[in-house]
PDB file of N, CA and C in Angstrom:
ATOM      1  N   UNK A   1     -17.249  65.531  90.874  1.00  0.00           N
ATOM      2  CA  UNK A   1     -16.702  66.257  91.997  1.00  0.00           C
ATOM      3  C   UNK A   1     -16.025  65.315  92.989  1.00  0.00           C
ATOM      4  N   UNK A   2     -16.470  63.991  92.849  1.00  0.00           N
ATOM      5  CA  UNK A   2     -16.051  63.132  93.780  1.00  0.00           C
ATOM      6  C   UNK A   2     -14.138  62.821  93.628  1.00  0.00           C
ATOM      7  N   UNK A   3     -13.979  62.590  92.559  1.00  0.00           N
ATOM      8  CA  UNK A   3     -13.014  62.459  91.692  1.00  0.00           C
ATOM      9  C   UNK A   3     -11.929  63.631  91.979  1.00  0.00           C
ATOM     10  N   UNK A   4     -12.502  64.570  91.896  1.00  0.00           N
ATOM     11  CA  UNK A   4     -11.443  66.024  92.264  1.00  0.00           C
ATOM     12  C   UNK A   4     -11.448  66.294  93.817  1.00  0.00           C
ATOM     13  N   UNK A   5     -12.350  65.692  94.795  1.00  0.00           N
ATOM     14  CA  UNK A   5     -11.858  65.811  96.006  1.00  0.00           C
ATOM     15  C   UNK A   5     -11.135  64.639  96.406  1.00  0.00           C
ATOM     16  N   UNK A   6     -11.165  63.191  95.605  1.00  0.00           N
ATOM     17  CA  UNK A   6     -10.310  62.425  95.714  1.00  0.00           C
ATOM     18  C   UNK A   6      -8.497  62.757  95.599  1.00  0.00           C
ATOM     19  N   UNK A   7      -8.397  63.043  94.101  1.00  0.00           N
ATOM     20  CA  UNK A   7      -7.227  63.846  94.416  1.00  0.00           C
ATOM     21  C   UNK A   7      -6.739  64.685  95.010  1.00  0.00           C
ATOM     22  N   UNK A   8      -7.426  65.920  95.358  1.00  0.00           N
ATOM     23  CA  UNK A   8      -6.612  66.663  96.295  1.00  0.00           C
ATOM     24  C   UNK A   8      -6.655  65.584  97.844  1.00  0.00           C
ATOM     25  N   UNK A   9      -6.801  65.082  98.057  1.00  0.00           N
ATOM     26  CA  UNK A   9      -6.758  64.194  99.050  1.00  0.00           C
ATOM     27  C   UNK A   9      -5.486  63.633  98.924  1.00  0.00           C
ATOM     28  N   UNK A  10      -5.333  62.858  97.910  1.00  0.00           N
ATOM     29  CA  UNK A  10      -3.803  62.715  97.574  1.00  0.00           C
ATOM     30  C   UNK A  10      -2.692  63.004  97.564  1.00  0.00           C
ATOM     31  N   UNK A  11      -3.290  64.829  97.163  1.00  0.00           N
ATOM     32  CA  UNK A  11      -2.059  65.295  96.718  1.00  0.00           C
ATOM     33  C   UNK A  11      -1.453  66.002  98.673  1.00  0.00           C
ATOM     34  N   UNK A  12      -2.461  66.038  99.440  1.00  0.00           N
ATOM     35  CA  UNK A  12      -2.052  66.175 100.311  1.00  0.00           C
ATOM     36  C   UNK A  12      -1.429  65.383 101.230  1.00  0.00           C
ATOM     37  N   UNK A  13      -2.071  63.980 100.885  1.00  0.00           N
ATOM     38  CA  UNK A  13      -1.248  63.031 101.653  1.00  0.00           C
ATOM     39  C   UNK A  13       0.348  62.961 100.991  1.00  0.00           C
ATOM     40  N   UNK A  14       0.528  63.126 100.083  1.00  0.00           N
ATOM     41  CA  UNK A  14       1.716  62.989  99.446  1.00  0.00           C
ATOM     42  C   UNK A  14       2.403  64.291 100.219  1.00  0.00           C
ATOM     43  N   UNK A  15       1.909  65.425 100.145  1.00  0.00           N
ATOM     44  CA  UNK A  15       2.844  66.588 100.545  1.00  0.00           C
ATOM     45  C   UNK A  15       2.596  66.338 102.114  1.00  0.00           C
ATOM     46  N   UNK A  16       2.202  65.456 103.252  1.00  0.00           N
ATOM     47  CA  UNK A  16       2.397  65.998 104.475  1.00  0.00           C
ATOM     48  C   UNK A  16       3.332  64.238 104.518  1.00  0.00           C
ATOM     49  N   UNK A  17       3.769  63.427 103.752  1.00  0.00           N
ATOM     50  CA  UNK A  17       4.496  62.312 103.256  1.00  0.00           C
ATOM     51  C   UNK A  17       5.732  63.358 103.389  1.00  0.00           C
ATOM     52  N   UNK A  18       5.541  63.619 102.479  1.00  0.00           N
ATOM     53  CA  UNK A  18       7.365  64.103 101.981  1.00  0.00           C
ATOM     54  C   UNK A  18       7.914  65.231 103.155  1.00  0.00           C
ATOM     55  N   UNK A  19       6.463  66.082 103.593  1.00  0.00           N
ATOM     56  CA  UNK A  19       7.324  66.479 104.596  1.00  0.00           C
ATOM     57  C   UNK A  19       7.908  66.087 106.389  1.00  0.00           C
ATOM     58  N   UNK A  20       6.574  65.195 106.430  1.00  0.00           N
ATOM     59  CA  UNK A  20       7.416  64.234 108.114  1.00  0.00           C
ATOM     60  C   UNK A  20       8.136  63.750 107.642  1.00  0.00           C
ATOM     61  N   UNK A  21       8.494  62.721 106.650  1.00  0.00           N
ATOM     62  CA  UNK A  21       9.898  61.854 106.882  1.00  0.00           C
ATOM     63  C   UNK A  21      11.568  62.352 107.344  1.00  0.00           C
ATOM     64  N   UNK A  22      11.237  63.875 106.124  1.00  0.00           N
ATOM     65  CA  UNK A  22      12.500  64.464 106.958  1.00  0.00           C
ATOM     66  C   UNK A  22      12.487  65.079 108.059  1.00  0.00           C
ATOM     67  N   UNK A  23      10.923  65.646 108.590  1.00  0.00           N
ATOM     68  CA  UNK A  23      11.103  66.191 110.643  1.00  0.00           C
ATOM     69  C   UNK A  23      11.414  64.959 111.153  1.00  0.00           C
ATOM     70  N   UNK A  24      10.997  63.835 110.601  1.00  0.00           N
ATOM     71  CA  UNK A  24      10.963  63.067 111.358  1.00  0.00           C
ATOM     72  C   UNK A  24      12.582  62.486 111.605  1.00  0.00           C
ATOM     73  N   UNK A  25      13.530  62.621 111.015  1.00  0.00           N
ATOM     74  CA  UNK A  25      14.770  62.523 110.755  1.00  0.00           C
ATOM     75  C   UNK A  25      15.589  63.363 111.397  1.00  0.00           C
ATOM     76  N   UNK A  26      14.944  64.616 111.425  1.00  0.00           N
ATOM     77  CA  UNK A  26      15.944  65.444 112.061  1.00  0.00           C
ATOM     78  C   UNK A  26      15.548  65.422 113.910  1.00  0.00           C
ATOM     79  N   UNK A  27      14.221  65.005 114.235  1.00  0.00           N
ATOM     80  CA  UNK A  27      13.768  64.853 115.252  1.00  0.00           C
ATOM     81  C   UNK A  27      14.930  63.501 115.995  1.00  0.00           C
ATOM     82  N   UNK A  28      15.476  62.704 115.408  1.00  0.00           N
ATOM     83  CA  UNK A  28      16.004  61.881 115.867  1.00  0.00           C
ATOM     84  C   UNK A  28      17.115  62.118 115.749  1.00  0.00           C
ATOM     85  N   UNK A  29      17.451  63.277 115.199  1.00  0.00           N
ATOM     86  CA  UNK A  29      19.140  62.687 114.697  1.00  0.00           C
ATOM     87  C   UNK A  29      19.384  64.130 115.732  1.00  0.00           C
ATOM     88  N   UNK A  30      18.298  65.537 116.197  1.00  0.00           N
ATOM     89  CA  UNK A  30      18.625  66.393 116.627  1.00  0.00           C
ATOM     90  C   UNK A  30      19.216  65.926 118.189  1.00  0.00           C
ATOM     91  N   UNK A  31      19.039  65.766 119.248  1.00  0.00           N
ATOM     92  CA  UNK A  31      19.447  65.016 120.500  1.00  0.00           C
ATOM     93  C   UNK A  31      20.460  64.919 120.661  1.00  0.00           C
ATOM     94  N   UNK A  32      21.465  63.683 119.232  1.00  0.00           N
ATOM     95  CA  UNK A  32      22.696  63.140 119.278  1.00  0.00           C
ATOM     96  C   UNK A  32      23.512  64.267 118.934  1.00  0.00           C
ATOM     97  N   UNK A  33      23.371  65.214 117.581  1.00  0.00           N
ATOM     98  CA  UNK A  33      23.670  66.222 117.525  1.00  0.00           C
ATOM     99  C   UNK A  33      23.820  67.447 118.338  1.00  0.00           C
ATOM    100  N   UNK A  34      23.115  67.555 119.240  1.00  0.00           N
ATOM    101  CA  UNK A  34      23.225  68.343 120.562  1.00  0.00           C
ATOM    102  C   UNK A  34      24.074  68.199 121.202  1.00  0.00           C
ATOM    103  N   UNK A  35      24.272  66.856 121.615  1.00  0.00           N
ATOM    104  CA  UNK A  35      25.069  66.170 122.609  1.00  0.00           C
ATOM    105  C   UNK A  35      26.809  66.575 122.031  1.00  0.00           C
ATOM    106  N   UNK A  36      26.751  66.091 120.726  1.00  0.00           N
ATOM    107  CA  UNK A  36      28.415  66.246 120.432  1.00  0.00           C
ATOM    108  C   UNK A  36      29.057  67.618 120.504  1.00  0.00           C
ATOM    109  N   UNK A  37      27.242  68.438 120.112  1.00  0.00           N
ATOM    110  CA  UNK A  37      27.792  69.370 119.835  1.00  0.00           C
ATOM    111  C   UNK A  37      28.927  70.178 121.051  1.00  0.00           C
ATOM    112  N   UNK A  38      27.857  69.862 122.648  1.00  0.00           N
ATOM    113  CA  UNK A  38      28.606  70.351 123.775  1.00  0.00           C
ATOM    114  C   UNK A  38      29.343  69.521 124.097  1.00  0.00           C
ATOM    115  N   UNK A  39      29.205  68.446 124.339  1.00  0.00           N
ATOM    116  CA  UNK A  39      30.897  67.560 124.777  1.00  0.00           C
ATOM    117  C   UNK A  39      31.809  67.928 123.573  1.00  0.00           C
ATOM    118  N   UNK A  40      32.057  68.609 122.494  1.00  0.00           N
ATOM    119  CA  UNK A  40      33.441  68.666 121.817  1.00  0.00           C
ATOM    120  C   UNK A  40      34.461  69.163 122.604  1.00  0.00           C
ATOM    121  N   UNK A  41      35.591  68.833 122.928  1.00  0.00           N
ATOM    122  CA  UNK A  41      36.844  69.969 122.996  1.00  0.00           C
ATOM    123  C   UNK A  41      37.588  70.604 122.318  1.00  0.00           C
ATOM    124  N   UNK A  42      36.522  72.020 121.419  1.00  0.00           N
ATOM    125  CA  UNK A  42      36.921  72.892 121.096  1.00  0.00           C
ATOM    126  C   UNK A  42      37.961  73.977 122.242  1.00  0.00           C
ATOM    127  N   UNK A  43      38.901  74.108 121.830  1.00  0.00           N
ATOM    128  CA  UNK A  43      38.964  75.482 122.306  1.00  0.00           C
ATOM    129  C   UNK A  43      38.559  76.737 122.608  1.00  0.00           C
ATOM    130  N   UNK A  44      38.634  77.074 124.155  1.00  0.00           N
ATOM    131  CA  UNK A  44      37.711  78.708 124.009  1.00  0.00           C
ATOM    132  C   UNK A  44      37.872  79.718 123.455  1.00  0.00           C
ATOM    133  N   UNK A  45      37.317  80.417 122.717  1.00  0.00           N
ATOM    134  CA  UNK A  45      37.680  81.162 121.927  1.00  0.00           C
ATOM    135  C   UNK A  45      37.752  82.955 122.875  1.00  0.00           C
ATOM    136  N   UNK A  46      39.318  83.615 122.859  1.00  0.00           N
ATOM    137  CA  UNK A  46      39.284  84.568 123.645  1.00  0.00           C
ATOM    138  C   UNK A  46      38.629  86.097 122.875  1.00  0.00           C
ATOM    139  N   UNK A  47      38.399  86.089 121.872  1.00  0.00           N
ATOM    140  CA  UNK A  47      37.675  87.105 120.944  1.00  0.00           C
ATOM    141  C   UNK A  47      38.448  87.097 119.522  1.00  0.00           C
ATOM    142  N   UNK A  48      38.259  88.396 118.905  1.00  0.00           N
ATOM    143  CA  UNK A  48      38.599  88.430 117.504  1.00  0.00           C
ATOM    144  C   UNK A  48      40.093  89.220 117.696  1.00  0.00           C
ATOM    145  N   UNK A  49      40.952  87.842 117.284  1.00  0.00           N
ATOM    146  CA  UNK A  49      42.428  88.497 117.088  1.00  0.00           C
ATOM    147  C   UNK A  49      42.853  89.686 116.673  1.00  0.00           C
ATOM    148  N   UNK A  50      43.445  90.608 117.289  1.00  0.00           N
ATOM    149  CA  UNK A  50      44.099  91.819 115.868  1.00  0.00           C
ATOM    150  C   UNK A  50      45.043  91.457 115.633  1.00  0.00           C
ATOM    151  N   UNK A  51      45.007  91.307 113.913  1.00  0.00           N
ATOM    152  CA  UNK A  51      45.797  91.129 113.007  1.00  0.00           C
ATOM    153  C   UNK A  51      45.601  92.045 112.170  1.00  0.00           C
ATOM    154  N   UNK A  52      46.518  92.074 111.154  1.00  0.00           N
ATOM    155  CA  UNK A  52      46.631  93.255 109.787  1.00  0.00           C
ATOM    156  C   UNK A  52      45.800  92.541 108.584  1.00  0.00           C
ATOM    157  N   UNK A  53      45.102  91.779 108.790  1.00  0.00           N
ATOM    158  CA  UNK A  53      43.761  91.048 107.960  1.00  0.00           C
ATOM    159  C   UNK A  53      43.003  91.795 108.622  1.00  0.00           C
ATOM    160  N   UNK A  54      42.410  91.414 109.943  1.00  0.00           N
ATOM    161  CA  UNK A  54      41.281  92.015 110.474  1.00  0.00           C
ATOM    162  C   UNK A  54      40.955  93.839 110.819  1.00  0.00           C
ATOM    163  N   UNK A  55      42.328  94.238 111.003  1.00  0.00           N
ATOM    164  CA  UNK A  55      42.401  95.755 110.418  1.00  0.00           C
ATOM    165  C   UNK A  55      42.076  96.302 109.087  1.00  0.00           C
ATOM    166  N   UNK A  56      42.601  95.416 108.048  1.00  0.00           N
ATOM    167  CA  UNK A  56      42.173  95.831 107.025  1.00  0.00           C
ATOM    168  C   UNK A  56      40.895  95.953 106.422  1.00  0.00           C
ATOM    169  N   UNK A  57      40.085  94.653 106.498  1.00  0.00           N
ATOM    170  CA  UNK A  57      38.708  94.386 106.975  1.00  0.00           C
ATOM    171  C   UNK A  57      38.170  95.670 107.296  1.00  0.00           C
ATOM    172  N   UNK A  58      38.105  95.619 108.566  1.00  0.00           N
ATOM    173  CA  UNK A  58      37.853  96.822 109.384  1.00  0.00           C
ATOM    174  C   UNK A  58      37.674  98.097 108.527  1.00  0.00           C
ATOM    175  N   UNK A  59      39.170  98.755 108.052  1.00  0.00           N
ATOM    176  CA  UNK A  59      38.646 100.049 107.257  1.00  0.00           C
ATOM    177  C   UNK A  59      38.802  99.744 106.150  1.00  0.00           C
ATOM    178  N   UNK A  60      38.188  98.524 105.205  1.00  0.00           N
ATOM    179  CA  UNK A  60      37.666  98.432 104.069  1.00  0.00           C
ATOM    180  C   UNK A  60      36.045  98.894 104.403  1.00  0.00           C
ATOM    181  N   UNK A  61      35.847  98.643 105.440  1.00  0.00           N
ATOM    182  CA  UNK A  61      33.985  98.065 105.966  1.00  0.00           C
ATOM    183  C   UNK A  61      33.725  99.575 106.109  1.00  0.00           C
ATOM    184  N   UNK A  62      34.351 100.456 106.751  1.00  0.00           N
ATOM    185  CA  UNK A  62      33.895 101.697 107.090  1.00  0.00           C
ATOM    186  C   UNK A  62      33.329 102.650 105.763  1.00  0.00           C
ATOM    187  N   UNK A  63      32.032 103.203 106.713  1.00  0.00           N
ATOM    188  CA  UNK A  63      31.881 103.782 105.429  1.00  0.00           C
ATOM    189  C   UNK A  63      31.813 105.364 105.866  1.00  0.00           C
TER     190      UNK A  63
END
């Protein structure tokens, strides 16, 4: 029994392994990503153009 609570011991260290490295990645990389995200100079967007795409759209969608 010793043996089988050894491994699952393992197998958990391995699965809480594999999963911080990537929080732990996105924890650092989230911040910088924030940041660009609002300083970009996108353009404001004034709504959804009408065009004869987005009309069509439109009463394709209707049901």
């Amino acid at each position: 029994m010793d043996n089988q609570q050894r491994e699952n011991s393992r197998r958990r260290f391995l699965r809480m392994a594999a999963i911080a490295v990537p929080a732990a990645v996105a924890v650092a990389v989230a911040p910088n990503a924030a940041a660009e995200a609002v300083s970009s100079d996108a353009p404001k967007s004034s709504g959804l153009r009408d065009t004869e795409h987005t009309r069509k759209y439109f009463e394709s969608a209707r049901f």
